[in-house]
PDB file of N, CA and C in Angstrom:
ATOM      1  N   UNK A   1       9.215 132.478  78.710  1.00  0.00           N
ATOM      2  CA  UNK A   1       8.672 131.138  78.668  1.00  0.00           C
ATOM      3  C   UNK A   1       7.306 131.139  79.344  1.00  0.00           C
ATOM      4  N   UNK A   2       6.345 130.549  78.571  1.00  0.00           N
ATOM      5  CA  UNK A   2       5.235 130.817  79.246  1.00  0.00           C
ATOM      6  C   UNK A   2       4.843 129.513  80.001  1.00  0.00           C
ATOM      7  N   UNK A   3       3.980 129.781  81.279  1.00  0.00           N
ATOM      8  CA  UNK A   3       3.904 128.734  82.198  1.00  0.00           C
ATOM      9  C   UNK A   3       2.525 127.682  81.339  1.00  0.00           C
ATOM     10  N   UNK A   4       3.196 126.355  81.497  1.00  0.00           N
ATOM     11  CA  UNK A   4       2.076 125.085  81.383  1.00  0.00           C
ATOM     12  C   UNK A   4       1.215 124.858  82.059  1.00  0.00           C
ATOM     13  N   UNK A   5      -0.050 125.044  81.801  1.00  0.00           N
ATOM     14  CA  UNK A   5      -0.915 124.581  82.710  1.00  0.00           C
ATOM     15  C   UNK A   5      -0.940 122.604  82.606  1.00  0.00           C
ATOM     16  N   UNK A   6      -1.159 122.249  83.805  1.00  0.00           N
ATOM     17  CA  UNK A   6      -1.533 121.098  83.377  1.00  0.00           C
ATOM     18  C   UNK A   6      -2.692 120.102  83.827  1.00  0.00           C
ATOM     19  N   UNK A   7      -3.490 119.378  83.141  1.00  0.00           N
ATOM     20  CA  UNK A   7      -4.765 118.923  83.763  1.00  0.00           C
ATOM     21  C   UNK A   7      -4.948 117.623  84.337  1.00  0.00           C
ATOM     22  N   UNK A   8      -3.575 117.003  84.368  1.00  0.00           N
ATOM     23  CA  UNK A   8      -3.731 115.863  85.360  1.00  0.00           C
ATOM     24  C   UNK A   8      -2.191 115.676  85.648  1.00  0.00           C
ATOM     25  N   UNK A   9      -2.094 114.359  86.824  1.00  0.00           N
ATOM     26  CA  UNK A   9      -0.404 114.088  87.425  1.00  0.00           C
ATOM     27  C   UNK A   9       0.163 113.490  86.270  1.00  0.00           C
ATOM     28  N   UNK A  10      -0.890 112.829  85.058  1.00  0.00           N
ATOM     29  CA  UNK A  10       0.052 112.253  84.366  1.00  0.00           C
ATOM     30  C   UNK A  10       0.731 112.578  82.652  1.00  0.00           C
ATOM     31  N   UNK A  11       0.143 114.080  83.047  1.00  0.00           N
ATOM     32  CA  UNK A  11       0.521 114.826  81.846  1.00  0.00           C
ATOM     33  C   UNK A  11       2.299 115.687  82.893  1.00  0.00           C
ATOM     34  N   UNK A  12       1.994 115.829  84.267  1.00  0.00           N
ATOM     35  CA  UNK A  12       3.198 116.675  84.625  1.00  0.00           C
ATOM     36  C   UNK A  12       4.167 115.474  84.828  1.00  0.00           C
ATOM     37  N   UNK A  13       4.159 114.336  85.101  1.00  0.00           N
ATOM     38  CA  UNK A  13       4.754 113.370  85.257  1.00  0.00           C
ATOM     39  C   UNK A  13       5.467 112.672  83.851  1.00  0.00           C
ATOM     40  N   UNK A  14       4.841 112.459  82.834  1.00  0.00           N
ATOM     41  CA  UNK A  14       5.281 112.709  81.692  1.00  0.00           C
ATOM     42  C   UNK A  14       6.128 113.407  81.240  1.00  0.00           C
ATOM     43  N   UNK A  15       5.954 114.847  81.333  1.00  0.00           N
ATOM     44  CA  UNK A  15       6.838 116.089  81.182  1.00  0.00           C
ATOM     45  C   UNK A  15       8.343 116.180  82.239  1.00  0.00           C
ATOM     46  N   UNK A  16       8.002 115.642  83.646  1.00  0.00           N
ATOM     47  CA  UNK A  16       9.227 115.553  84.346  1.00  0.00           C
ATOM     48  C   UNK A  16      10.188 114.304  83.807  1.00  0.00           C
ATOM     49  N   UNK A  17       9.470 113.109  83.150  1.00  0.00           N
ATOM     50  CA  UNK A  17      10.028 111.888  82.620  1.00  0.00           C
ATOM     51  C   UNK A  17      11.033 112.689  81.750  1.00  0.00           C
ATOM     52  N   UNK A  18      10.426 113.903  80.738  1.00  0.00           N
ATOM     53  CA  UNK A  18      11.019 113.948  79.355  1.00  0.00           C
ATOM     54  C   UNK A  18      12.245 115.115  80.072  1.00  0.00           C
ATOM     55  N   UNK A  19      11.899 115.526  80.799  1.00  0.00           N
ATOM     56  CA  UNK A  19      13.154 116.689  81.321  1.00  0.00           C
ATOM     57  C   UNK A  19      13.690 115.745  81.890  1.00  0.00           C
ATOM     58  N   UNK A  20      13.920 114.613  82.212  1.00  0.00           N
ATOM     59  CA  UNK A  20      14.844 113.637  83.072  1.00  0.00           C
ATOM     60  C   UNK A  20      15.696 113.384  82.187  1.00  0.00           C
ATOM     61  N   UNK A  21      15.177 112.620  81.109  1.00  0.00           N
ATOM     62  CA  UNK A  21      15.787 111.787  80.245  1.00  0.00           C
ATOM     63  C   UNK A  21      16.512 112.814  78.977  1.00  0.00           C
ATOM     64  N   UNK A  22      15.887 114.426  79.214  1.00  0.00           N
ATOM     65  CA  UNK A  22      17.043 114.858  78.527  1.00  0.00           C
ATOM     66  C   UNK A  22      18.204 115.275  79.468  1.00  0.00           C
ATOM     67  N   UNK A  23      18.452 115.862  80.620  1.00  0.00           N
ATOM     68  CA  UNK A  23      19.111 115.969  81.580  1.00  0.00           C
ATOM     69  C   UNK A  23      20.138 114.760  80.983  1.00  0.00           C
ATOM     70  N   UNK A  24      19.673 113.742  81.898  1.00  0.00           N
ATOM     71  CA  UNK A  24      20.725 112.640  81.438  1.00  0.00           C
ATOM     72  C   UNK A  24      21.556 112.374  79.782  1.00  0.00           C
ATOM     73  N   UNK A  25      21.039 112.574  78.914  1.00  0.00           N
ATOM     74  CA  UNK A  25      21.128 112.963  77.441  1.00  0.00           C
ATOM     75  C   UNK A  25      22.513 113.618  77.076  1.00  0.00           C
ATOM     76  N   UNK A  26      21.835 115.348  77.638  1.00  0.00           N
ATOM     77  CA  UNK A  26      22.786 116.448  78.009  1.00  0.00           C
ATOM     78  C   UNK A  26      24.324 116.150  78.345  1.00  0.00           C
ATOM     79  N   UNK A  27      23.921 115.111  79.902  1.00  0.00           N
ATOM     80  CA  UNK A  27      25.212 114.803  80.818  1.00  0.00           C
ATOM     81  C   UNK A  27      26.426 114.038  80.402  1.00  0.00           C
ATOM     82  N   UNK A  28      25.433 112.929  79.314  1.00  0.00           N
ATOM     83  CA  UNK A  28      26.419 111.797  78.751  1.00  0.00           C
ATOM     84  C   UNK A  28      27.194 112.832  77.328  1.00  0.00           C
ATOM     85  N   UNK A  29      26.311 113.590  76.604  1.00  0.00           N
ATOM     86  CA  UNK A  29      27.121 114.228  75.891  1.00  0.00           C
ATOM     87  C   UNK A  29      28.351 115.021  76.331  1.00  0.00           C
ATOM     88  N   UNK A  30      28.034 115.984  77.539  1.00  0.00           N
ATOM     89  CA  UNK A  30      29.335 116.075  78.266  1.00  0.00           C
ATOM     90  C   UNK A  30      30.558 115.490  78.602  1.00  0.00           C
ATOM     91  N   UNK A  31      30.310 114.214  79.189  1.00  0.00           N
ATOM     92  CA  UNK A  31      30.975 113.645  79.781  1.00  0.00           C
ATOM     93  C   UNK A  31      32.019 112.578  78.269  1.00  0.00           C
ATOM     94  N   UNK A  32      30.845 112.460  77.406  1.00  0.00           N
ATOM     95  CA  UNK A  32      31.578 112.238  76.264  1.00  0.00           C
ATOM     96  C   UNK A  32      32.873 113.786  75.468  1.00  0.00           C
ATOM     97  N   UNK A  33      32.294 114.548  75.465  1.00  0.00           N
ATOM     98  CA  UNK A  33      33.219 115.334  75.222  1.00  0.00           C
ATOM     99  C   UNK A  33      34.491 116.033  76.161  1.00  0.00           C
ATOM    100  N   UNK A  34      34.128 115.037  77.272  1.00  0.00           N
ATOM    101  CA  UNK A  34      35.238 115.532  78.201  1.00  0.00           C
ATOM    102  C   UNK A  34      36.210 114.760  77.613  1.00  0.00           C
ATOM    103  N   UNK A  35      35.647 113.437  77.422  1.00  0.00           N
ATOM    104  CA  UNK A  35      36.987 112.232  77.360  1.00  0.00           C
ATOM    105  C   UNK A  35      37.313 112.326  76.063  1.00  0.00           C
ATOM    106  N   UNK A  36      36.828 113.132  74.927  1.00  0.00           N
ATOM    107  CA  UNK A  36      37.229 112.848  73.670  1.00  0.00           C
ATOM    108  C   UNK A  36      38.332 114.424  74.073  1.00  0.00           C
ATOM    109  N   UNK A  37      38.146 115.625  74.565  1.00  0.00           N
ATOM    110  CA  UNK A  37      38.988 116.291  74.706  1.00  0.00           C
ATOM    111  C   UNK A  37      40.174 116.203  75.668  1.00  0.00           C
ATOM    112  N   UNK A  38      40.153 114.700  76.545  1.00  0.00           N
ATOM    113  CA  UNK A  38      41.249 114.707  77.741  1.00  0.00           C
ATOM    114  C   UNK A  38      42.197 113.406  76.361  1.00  0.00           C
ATOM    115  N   UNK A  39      41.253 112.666  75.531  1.00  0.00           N
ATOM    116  CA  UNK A  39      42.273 111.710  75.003  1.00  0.00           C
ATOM    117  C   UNK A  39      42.683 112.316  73.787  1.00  0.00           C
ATOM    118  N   UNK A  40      42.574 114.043  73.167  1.00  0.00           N
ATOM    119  CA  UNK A  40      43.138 114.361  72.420  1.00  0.00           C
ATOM    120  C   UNK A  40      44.466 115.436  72.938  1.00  0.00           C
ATOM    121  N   UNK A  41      44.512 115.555  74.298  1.00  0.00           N
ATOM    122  CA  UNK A  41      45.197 116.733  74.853  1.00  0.00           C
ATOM    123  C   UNK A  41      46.789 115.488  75.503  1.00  0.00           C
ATOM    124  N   UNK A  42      46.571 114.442  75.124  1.00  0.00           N
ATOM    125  CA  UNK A  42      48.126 113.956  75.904  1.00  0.00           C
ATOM    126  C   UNK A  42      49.120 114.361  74.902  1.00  0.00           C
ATOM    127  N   UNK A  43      50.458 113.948  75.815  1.00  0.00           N
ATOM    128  CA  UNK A  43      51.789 114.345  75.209  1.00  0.00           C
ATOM    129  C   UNK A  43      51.905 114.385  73.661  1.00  0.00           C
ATOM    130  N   UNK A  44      51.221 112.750  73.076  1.00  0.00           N
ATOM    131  CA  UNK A  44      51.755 112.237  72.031  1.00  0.00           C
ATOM    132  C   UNK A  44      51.175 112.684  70.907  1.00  0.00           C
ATOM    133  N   UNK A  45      49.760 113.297  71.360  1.00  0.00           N
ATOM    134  CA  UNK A  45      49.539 113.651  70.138  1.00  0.00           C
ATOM    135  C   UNK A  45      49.434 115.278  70.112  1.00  0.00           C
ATOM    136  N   UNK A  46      49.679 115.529  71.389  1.00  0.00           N
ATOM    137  CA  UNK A  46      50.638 117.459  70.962  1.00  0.00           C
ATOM    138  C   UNK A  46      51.408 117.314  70.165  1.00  0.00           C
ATOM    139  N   UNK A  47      52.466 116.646  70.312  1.00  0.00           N
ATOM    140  CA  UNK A  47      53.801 116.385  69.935  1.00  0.00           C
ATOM    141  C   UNK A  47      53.855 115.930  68.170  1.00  0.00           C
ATOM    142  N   UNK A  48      52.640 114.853  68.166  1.00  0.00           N
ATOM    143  CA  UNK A  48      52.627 114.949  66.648  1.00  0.00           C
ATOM    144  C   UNK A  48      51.732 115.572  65.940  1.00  0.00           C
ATOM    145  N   UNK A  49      50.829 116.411  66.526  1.00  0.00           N
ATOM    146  CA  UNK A  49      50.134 117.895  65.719  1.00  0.00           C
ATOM    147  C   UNK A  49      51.089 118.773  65.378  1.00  0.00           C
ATOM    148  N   UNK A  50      52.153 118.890  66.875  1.00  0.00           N
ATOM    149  CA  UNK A  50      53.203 120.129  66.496  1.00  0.00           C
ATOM    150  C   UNK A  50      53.993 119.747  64.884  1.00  0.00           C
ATOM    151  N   UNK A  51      54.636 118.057  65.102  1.00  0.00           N
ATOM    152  CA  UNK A  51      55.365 117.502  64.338  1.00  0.00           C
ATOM    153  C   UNK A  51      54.878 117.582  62.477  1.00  0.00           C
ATOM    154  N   UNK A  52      54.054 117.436  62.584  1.00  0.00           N
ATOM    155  CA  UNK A  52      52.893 117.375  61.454  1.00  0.00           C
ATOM    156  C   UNK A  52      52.543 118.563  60.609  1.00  0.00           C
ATOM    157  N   UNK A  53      52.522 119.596  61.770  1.00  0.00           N
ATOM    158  CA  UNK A  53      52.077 120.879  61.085  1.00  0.00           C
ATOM    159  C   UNK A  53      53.386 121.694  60.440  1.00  0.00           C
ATOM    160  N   UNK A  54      54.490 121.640  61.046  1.00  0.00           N
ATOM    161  CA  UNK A  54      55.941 121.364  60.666  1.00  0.00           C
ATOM    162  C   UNK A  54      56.485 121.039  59.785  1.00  0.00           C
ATOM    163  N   UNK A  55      55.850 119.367  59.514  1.00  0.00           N
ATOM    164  CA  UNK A  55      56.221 118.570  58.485  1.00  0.00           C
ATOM    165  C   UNK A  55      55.580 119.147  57.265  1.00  0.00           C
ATOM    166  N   UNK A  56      54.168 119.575  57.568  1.00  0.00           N
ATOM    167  CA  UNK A  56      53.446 120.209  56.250  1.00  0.00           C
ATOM    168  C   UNK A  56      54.028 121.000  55.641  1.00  0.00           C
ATOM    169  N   UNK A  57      54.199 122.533  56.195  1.00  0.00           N
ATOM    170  CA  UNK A  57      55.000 123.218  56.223  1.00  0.00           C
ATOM    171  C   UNK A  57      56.784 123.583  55.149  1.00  0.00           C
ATOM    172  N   UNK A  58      57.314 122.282  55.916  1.00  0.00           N
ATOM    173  CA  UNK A  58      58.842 121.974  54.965  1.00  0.00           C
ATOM    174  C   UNK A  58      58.562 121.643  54.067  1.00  0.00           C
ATOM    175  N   UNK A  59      57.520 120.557  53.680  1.00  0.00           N
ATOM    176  CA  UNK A  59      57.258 119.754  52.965  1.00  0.00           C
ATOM    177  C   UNK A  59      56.720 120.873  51.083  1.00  0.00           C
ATOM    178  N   UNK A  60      55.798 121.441  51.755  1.00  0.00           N
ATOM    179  CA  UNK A  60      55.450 122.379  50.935  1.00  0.00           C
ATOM    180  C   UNK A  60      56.791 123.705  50.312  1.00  0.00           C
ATOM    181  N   UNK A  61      57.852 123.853  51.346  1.00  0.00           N
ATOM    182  CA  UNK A  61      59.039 124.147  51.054  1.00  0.00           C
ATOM    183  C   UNK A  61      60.185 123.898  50.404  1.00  0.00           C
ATOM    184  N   UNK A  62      59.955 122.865  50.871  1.00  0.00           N
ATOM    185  CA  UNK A  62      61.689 121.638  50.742  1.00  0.00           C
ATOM    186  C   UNK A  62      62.340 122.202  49.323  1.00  0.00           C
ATOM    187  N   UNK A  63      61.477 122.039  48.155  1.00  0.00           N
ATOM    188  CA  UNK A  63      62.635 123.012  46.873  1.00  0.00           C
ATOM    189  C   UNK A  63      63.152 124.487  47.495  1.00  0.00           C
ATOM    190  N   UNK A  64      62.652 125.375  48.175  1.00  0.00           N
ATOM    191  CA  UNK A  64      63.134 126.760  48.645  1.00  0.00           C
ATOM    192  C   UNK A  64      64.241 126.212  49.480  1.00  0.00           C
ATOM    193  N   UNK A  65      63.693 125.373  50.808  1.00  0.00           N
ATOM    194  CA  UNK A  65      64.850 124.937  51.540  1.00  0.00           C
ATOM    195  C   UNK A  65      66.539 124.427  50.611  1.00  0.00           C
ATOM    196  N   UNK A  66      66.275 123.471  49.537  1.00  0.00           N
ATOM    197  CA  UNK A  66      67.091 123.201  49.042  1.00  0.00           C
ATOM    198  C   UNK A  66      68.100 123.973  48.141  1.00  0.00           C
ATOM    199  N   UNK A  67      67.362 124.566  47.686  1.00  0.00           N
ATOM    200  CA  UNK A  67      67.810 125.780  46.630  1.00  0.00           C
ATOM    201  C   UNK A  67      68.573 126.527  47.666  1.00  0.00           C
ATOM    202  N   UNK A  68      68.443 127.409  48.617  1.00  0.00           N
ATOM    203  CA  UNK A  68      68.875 128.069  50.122  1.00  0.00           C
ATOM    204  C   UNK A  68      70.340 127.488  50.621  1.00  0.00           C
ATOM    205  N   UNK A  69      70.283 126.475  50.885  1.00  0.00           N
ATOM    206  CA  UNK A  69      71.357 125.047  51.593  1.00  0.00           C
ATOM    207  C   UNK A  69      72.506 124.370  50.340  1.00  0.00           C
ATOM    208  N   UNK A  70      71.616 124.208  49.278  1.00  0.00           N
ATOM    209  CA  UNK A  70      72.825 123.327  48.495  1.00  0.00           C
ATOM    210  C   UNK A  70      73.787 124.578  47.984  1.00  0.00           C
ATOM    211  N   UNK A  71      73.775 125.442  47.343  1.00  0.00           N
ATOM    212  CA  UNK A  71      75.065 126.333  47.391  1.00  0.00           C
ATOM    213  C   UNK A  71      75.998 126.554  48.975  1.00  0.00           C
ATOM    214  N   UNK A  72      75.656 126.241  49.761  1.00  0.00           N
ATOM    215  CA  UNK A  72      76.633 126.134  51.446  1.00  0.00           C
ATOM    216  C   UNK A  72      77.242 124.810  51.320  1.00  0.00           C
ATOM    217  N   UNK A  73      76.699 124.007  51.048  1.00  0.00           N
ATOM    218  CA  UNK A  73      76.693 122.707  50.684  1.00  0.00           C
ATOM    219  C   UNK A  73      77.640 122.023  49.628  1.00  0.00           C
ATOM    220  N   UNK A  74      77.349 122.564  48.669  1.00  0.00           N
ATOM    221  CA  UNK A  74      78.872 122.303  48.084  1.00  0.00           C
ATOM    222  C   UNK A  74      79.727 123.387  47.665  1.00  0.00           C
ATOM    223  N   UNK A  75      79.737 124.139  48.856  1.00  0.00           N
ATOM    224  CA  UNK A  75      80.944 125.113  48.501  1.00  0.00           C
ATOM    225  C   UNK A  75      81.668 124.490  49.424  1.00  0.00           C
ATOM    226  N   UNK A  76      81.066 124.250  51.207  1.00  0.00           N
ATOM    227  CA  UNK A  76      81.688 122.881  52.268  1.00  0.00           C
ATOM    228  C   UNK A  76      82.595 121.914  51.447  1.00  0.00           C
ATOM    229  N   UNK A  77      81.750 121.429  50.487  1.00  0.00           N
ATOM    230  CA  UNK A  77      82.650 120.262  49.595  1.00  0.00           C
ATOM    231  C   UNK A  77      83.945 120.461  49.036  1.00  0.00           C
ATOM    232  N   UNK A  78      83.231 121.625  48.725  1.00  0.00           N
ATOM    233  CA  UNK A  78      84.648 122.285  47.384  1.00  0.00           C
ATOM    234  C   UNK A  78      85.987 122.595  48.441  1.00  0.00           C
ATOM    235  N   UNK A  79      85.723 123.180  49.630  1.00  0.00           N
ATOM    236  CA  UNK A  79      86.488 123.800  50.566  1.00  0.00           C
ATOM    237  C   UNK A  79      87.358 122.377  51.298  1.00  0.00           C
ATOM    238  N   UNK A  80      86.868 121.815  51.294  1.00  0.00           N
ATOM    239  CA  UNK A  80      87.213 120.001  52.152  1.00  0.00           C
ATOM    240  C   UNK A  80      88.118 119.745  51.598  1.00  0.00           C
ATOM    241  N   UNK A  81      87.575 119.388  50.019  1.00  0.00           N
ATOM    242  CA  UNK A  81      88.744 118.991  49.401  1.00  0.00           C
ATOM    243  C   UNK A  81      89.990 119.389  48.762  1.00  0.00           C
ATOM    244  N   UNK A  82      89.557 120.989  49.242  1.00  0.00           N
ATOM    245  CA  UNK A  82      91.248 121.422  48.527  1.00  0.00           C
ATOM    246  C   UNK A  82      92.119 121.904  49.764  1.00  0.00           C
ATOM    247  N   UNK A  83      91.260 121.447  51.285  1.00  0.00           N
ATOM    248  CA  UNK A  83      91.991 121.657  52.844  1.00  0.00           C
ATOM    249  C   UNK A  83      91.711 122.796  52.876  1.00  0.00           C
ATOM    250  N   UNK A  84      90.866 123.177  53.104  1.00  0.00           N
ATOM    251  CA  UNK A  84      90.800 124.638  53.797  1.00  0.00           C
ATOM    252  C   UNK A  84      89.811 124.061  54.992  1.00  0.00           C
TER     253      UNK A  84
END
């Protein structure tokens, strides 16, 4: 980085204005991404990312699942009703 010369207080004063006001800039973006990452990290919405990604998941399944289960399913039946 090469050094600025500068030829009066109100060219360096200027320049400290604009490094202020990005500083502050910087800080609020932080502080914004703190709170958007502390109000995405509670219980409820772990719980329904976990739930969700899950749900996708079966959902995209559910004929394999079914196909899998309904032969157990009504053989249970078949077995019930003749007492076993």
């Amino acid at each position: 980085m090469e050094k600025k010369k500068y030829s009066s207080y109100a060219e360096l004063d200027r320049d400290l204005e604009i490094l202020k006001l990005e500083k502050q800039i910087n800080y609020q973006k932080l502080v914004l991404s703190f709170q958007k990452t502390k109000e995405s990290i509670t219980p409820q919405k772990i719980v329904n990312g976990f739930v969700s990604s899950y749900t996708e998941y079966f959902s995209n399944s559910y004929v394999k699942i079914l196909q899998s289960v309904l032969p157990y399913v009504i053989g249970w039946f078949i077995n019930k009703k003749r007492g076993n």
